[in-house]
Protein backbone atom coordinates (compact mmCIF):
# COMPACT_ATOMS: atom_id res chain seq x y z
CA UNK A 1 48.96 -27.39 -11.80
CA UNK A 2 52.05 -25.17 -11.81
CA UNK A 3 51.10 -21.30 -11.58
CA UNK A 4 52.26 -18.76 -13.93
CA UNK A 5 52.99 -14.88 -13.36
CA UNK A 6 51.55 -14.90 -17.08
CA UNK A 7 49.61 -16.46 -19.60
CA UNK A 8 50.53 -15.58 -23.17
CA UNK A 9 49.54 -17.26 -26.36
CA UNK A 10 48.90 -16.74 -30.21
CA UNK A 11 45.79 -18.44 -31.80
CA UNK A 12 46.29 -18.23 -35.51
CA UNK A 13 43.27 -17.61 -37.96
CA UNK A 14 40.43 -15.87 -37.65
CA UNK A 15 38.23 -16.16 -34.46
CA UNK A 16 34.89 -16.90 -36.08
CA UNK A 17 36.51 -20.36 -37.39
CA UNK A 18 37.78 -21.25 -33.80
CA UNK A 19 36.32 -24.43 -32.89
CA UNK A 20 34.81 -24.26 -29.16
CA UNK A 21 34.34 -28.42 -28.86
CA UNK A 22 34.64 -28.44 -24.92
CA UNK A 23 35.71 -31.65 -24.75
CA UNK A 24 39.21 -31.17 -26.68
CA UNK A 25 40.25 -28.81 -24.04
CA UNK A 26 42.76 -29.86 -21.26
CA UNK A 27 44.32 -27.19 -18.77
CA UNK A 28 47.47 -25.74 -20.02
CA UNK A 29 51.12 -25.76 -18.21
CA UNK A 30 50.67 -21.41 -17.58
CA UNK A 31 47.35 -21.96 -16.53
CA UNK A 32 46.04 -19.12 -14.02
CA UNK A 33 43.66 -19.92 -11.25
CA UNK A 34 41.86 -17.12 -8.82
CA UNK A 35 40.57 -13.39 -10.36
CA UNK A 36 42.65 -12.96 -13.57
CA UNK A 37 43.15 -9.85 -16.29
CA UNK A 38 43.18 -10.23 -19.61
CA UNK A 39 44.40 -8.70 -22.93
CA UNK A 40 43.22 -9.50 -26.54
CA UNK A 41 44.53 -8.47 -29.48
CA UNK A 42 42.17 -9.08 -32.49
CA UNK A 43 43.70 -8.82 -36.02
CA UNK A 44 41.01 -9.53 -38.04
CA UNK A 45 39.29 -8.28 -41.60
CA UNK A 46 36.92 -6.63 -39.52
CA UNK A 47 35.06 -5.97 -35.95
CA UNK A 48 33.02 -8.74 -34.90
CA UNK A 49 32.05 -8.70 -31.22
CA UNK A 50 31.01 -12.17 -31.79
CA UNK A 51 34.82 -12.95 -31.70
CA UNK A 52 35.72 -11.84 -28.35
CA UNK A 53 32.94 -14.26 -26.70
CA UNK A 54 34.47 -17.23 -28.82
CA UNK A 55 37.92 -16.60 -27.67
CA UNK A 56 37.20 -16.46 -24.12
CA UNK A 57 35.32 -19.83 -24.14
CA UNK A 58 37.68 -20.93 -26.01
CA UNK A 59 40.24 -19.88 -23.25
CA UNK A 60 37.72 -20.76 -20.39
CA UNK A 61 39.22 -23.66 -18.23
CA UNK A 62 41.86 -23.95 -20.51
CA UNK A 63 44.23 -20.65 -19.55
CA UNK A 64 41.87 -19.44 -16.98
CA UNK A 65 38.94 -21.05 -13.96
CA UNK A 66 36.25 -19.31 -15.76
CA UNK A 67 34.45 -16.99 -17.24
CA UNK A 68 33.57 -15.62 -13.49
CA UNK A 69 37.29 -14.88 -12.60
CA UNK A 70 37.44 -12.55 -15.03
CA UNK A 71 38.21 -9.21 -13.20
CA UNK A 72 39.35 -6.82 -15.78
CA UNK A 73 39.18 -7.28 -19.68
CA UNK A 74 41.15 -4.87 -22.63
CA UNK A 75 40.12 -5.84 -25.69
CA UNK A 76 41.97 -3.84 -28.83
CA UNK A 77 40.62 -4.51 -32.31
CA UNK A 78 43.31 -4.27 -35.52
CA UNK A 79 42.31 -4.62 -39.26
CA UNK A 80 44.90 -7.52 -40.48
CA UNK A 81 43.89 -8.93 -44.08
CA UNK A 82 47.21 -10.79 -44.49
CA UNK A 83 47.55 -12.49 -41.02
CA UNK A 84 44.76 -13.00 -39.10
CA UNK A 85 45.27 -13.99 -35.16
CA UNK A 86 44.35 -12.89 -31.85
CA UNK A 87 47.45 -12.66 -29.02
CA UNK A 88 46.34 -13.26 -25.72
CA UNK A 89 47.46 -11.90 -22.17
CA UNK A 90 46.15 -13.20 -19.09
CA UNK A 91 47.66 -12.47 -16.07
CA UNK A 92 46.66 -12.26 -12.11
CA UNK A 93 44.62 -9.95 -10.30
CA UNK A 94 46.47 -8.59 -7.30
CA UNK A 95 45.94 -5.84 -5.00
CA UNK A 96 47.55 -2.84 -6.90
CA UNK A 97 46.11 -3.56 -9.66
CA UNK A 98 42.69 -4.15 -8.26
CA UNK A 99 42.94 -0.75 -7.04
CA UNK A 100 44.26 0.54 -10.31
CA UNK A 101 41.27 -0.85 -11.65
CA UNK A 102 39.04 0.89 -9.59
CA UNK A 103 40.52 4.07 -10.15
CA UNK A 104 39.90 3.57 -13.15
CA UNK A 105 36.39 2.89 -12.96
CA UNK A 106 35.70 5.44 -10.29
CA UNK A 107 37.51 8.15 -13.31
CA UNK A 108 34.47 7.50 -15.96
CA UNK A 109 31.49 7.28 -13.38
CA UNK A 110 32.26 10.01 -10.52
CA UNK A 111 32.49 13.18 -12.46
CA UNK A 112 33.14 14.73 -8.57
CA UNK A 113 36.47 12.72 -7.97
CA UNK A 114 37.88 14.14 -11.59
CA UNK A 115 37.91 17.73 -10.14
């Protein structure tokens, strides 16, 4: 299993036809193991949270352990009649951006730290 700084990756059509037949998957060449990040852009005809759960099971032990080492998650909806796709981003957790994260997090719950 060779590691990659980054996974990226276009799946083509929209997510709600995405077939999630377990047994079809085998791990990829970029595949990341240990806490990862991930980005998904969604170009679709419309929102559908349904969609993000599909592509990440999809994704799970394909790009990625599982579901579990999933450590940070941006997912950014786009309304795309013509060309329907979702681009994915997964890349390792490390340190600095494990703190990043928290910063993050400590931002929109600790009203004390914004001041």
């Amino acid at each position: 299993m060779r590691m990659s700084s980054i996974f990226k990756a276009t799946i083509v059509g929209e997510p709600s036809s995405l077939d999630d037949d377990s047994d079809k998957k085998k791990k990829s060449e970029d595949y990341i193991s240990g806490d990862v990040g991930i980005v998904l852009d969604i170009f679709a005809k419309k929102i559908n949270k349904r969609n993000e759960s599909l592509i990440l099971n999809l994704l799970e032990g394909y790009a990625f352990d599982d579901l579990n080492s999933i450590k940070v998650k941006l997912i950014r909806h786009h309304h795309d009649i013509e060309n329907q796709r979702t681009e994915v981003q997964i890349f390792p957790v490390n340190d600095i951006l494990e703190k990043w994260w928290e910063d993050i997090e400590i931002m929109t719950t600790d009203k004390k730290k914004l001041n």
